[in-house]
C-alpha atoms as a PDB file:
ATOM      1  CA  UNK A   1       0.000   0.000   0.000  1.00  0.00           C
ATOM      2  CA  UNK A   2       1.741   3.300  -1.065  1.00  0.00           C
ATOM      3  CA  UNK A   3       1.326   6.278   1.285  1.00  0.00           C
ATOM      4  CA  UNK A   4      -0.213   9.170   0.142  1.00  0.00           C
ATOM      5  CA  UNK A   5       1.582  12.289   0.403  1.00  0.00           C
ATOM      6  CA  UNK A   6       0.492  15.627   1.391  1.00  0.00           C
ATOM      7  CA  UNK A   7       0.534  18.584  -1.214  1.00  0.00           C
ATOM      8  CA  UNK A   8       2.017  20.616   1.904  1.00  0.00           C
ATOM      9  CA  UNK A   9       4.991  18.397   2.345  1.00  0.00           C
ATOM     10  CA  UNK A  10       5.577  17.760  -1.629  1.00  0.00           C
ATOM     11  CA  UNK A  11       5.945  21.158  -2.073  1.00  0.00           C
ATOM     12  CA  UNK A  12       8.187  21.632   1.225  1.00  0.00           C
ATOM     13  CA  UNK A  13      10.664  18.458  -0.645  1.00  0.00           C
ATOM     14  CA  UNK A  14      10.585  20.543  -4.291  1.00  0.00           C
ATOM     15  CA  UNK A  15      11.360  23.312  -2.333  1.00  0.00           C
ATOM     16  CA  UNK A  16      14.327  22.323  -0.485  1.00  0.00           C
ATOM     17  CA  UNK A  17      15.961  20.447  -3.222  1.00  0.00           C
ATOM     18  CA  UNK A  18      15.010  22.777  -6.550  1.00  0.00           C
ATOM     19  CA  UNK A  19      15.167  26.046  -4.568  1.00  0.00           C
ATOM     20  CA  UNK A  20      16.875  26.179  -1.274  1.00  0.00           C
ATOM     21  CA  UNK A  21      20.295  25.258  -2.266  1.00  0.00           C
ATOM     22  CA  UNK A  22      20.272  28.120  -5.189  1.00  0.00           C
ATOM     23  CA  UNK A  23      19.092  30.373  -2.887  1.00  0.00           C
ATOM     24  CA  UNK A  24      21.220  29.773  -0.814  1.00  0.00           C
ATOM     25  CA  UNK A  25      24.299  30.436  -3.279  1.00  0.00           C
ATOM     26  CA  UNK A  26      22.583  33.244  -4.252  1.00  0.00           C
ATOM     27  CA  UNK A  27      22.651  35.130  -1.030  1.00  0.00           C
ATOM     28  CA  UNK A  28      26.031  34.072  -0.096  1.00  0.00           C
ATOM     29  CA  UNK A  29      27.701  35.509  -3.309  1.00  0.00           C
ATOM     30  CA  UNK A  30      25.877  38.669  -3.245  1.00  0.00           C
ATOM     31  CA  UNK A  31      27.029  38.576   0.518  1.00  0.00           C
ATOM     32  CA  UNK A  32      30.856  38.407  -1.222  1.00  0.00           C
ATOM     33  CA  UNK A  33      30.365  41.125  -3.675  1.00  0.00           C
ATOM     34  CA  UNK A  34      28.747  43.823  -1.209  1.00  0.00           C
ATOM     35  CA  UNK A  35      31.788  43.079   1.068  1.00  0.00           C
ATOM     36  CA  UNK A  36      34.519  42.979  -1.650  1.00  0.00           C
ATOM     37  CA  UNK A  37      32.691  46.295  -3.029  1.00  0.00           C
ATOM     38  CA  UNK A  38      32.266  48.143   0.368  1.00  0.00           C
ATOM     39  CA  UNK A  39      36.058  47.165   1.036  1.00  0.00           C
ATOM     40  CA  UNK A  40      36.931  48.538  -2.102  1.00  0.00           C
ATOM     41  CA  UNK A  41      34.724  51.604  -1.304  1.00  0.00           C
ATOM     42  CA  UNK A  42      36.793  52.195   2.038  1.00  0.00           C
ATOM     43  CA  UNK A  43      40.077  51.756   0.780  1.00  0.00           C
ATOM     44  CA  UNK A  44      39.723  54.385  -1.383  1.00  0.00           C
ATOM     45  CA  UNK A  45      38.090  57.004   1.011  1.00  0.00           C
ATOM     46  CA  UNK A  46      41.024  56.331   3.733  1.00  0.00           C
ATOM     47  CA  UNK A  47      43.192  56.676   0.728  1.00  0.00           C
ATOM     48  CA  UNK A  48      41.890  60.396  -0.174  1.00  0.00           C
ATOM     49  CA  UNK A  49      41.838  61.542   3.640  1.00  0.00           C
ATOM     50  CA  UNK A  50      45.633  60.202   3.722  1.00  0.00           C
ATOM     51  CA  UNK A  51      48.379  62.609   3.041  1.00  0.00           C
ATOM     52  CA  UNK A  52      50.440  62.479  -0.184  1.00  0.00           C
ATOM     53  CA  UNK A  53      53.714  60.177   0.455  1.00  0.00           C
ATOM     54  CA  UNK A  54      56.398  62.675  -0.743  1.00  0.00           C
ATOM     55  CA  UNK A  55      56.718  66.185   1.120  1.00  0.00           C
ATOM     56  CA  UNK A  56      59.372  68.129   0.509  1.00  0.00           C
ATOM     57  CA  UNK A  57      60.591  68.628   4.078  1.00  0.00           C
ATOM     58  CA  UNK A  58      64.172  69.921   3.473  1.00  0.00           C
ATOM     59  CA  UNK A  59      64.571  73.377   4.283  1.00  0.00           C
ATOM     60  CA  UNK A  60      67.041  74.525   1.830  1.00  0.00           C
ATOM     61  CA  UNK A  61      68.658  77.663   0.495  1.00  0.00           C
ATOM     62  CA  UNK A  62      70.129  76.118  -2.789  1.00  0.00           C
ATOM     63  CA  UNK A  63      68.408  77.184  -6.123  1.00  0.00           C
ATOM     64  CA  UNK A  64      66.650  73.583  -7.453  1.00  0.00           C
ATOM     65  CA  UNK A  65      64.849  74.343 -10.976  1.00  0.00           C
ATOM     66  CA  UNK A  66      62.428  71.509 -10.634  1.00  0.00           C
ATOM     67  CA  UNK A  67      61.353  71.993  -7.026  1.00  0.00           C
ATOM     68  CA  UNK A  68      61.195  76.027  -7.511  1.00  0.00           C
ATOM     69  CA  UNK A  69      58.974  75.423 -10.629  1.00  0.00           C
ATOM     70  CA  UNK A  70      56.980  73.405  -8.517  1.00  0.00           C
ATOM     71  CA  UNK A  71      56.932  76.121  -5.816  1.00  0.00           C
ATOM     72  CA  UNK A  72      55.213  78.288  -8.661  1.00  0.00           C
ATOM     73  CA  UNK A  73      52.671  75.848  -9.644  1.00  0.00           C
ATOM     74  CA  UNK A  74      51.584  75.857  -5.897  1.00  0.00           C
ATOM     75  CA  UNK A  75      51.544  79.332  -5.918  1.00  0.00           C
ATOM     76  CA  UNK A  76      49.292  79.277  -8.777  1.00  0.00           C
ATOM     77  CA  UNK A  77      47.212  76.725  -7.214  1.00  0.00           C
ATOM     78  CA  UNK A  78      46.665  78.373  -3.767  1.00  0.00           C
ATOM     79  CA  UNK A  79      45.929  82.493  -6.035  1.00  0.00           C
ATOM     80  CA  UNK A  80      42.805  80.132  -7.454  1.00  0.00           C
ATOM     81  CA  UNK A  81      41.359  80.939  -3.396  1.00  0.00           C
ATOM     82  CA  UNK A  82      41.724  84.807  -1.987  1.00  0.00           C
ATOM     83  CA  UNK A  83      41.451  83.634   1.681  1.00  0.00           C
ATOM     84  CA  UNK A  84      44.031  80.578   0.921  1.00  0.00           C
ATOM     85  CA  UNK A  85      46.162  83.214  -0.916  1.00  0.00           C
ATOM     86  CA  UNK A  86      46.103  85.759   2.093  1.00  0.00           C
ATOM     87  CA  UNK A  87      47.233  83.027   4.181  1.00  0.00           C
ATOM     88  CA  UNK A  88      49.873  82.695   2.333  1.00  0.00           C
ATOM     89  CA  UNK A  89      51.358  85.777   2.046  1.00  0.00           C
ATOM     90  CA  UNK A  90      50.616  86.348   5.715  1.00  0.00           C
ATOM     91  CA  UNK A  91      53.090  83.678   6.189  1.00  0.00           C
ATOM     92  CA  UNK A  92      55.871  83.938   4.078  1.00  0.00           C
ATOM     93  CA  UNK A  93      56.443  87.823   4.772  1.00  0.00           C
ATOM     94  CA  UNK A  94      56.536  87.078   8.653  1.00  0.00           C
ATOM     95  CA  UNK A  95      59.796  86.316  10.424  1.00  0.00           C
ATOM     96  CA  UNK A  96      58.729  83.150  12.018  1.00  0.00           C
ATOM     97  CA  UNK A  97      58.660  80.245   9.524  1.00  0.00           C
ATOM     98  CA  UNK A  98      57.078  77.961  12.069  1.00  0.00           C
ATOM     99  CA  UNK A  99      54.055  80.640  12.643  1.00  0.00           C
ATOM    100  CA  UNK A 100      51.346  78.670  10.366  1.00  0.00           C
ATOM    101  CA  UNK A 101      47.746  77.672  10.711  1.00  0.00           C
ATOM    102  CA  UNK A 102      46.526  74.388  10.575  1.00  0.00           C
ATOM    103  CA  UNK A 103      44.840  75.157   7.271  1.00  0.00           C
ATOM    104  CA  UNK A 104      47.821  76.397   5.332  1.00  0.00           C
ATOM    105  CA  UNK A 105      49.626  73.589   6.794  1.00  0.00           C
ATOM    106  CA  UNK A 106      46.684  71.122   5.391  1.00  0.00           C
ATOM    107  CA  UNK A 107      46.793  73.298   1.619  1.00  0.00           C
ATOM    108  CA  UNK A 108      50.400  72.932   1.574  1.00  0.00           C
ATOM    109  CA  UNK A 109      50.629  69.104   2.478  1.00  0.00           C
ATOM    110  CA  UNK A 110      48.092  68.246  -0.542  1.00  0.00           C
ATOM    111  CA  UNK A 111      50.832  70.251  -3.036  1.00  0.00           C
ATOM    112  CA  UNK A 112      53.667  68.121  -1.446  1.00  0.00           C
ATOM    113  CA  UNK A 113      55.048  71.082   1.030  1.00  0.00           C
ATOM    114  CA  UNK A 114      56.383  71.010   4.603  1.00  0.00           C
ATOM    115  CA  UNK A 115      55.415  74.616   5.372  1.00  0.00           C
ATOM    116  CA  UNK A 116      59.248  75.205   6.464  1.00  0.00           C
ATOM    117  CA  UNK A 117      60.425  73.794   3.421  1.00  0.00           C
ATOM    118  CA  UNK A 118      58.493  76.390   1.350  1.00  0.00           C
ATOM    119  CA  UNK A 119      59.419  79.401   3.283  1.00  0.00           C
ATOM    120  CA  UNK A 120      63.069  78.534   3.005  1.00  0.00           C
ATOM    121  CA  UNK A 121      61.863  78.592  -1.026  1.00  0.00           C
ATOM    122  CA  UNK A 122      60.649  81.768  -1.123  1.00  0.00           C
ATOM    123  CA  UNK A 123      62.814  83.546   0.805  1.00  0.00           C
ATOM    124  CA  UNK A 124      65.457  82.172  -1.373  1.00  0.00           C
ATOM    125  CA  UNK A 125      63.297  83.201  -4.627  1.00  0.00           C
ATOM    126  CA  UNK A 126      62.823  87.114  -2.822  1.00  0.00           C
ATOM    127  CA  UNK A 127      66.745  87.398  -2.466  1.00  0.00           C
ATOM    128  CA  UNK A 128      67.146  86.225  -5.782  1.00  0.00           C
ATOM    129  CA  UNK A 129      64.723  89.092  -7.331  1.00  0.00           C
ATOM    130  CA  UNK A 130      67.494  91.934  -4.669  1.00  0.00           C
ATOM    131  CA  UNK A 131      70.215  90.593  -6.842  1.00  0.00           C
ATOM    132  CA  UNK A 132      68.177  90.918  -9.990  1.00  0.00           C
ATOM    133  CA  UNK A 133      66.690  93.789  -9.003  1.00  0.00           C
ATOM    134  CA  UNK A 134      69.782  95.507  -8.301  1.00  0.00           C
ATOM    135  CA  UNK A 135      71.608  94.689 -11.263  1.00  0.00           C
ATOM    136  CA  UNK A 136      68.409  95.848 -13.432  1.00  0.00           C
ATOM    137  CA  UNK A 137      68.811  99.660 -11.595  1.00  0.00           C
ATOM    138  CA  UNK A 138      72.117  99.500 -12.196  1.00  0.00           C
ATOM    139  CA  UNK A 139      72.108  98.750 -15.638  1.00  0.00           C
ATOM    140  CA  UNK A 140      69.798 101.734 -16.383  1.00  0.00           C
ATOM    141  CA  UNK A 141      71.931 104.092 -14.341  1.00  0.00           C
ATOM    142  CA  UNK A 142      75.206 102.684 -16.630  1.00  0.00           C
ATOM    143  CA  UNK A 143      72.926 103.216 -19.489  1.00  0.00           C
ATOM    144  CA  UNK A 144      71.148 106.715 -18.528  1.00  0.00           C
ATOM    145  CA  UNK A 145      74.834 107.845 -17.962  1.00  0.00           C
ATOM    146  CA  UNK A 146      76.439 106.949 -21.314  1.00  0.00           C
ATOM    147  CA  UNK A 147      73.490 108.556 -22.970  1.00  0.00           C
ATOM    148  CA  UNK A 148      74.188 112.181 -21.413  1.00  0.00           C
ATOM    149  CA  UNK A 149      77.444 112.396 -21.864  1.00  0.00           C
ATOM    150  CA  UNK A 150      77.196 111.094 -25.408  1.00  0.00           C
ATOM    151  CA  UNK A 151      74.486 113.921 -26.107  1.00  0.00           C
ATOM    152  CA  UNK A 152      76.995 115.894 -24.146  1.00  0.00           C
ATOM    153  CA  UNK A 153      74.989 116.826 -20.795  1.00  0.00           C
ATOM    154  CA  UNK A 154      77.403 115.292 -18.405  1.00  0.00           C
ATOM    155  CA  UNK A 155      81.289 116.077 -19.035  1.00  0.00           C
ATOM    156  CA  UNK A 156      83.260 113.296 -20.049  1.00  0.00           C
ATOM    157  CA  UNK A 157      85.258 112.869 -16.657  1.00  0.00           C
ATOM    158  CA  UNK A 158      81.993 110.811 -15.466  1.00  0.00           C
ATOM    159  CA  UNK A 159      82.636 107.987 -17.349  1.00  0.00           C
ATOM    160  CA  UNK A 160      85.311 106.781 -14.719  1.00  0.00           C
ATOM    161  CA  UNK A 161      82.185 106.284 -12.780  1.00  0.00           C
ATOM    162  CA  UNK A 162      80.359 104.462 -15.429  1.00  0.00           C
ATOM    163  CA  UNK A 163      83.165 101.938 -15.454  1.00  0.00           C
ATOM    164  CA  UNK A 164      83.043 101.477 -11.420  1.00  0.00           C
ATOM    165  CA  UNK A 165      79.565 100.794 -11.954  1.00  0.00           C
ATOM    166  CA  UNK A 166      80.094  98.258 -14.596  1.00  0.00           C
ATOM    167  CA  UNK A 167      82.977  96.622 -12.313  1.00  0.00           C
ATOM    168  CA  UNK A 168      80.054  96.825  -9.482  1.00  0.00           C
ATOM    169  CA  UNK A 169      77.384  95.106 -11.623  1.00  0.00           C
ATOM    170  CA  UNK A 170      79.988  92.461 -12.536  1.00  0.00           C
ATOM    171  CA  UNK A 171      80.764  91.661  -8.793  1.00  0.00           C
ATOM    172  CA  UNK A 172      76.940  92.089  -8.174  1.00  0.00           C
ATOM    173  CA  UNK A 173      76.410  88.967 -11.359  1.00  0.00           C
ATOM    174  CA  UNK A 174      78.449  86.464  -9.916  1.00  0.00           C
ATOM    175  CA  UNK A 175      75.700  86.116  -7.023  1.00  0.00           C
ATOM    176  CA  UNK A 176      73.720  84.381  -9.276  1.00  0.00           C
ATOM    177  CA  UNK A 177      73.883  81.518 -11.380  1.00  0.00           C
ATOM    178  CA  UNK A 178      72.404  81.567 -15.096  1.00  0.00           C
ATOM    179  CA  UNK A 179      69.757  79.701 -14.281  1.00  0.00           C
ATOM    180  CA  UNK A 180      68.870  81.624 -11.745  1.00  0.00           C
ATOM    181  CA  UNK A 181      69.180  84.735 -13.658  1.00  0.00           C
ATOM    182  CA  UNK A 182      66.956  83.292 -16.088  1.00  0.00           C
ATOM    183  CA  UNK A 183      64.258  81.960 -13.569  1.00  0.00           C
ATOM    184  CA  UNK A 184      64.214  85.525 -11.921  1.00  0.00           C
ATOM    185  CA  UNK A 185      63.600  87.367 -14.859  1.00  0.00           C
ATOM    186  CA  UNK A 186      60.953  84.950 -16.131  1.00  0.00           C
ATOM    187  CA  UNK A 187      58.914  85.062 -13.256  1.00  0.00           C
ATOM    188  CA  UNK A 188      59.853  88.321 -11.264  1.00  0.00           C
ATOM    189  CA  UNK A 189      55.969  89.635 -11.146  1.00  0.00           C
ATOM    190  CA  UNK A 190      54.921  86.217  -9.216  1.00  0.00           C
ATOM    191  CA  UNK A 191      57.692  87.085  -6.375  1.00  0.00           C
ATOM    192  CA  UNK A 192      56.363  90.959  -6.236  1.00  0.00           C
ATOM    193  CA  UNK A 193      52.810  89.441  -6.267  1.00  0.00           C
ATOM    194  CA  UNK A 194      53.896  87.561  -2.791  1.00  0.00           C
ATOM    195  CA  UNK A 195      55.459  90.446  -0.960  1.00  0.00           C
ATOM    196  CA  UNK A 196      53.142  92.209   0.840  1.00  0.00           C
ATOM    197  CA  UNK A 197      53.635  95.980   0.279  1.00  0.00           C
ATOM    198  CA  UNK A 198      54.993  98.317   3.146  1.00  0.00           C
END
């Protein structure tokens, strides 16, 4: 005599062997991606709140091309914000290079500065633009002077002058390098942008 079975417990056995094993698959790969996904998701936030890995932290004197170009694009960077750009200045034309706030410290961190390390930068870069500077006013005063006493203004006996000044502007020269020079008179209006007047 076969038993009859229920419709309730024939569809409980389909159940559990056509259905509950997929299901059960089912849920524990989607259970994989959403934590392989969220992990991913993390990694990447933690990643933007971390600080880059180089800083230049080297407080330095020396006239580097690539790090001084670099110094210009953060420049450039931080004149995009007024109140950043105030900030700035504020700090590089006081006499305490460890005198910054915590938000200059953060703006300068995400362009790859120690704050130090760019003072020392542009303090080089302003006595750079003394020397250039300098040589520039003398240059016109050697010039100015040749003119009048070519045209005959000034007697002749101030050209012994002239040549002291030219022997002065040579000594002045040697203070800085050609590339130097060249950086100087390339970007001189940046470094006058960053002094604050008075």
């Amino acid at each position: 005599m076969v038993k009859k079975i229920s419709r309730s417990k024939k569809l409980y056995r389909v159940l559990r062997k056509k259905w509950f094993k997929p299901a059960l698959y089912t849920l524990a790969l989607s259970f994989l991606l959403y934590y392989g996904i969220s992990n991913l998701v993390m990694e990447k936030r933690a990643a933007e709140k971390t600080l880059p890995r180089f800083v230049i932290t080297r407080v330095s004197d020396t006239f580097d091309e690539t790090e001084f170009t670099h110094l210009l694009l953060t420049v450039q960077e931080m004149n995009k914000t007024p109140e950043i750009l105030s900030q700035l200045k504020d700090y590089i034309n006081q006499d305490n290079p460890d005198n910054y706030t915590l938000y200059l410290e953060k703006m300068l961190n995400s362009m790859n500065w120690a704050p130090q390390a760019f003072y020392s930068r542009v303090h080089k870069m302003f006595d750079m633009y003394e020397v250039y500077d300098r040589i520039n006013r003398m240059e016109e005063t050697i010039s100015f002077l040749n003119t009048e006493v070519e045209e005959r203004r000034l007697p002749s006996e101030i050209l012994e002058q002239v040549r002291v000044l030219q022997q002065e502007e040579e000594n002045i020269k040697t203070e800085l390098s050609e590339k130097e020079w060249t950086f100087i008179k390339n970007y001189a209006g940046v470094i006058l942008h960053l002094r604050k007047e008075g």
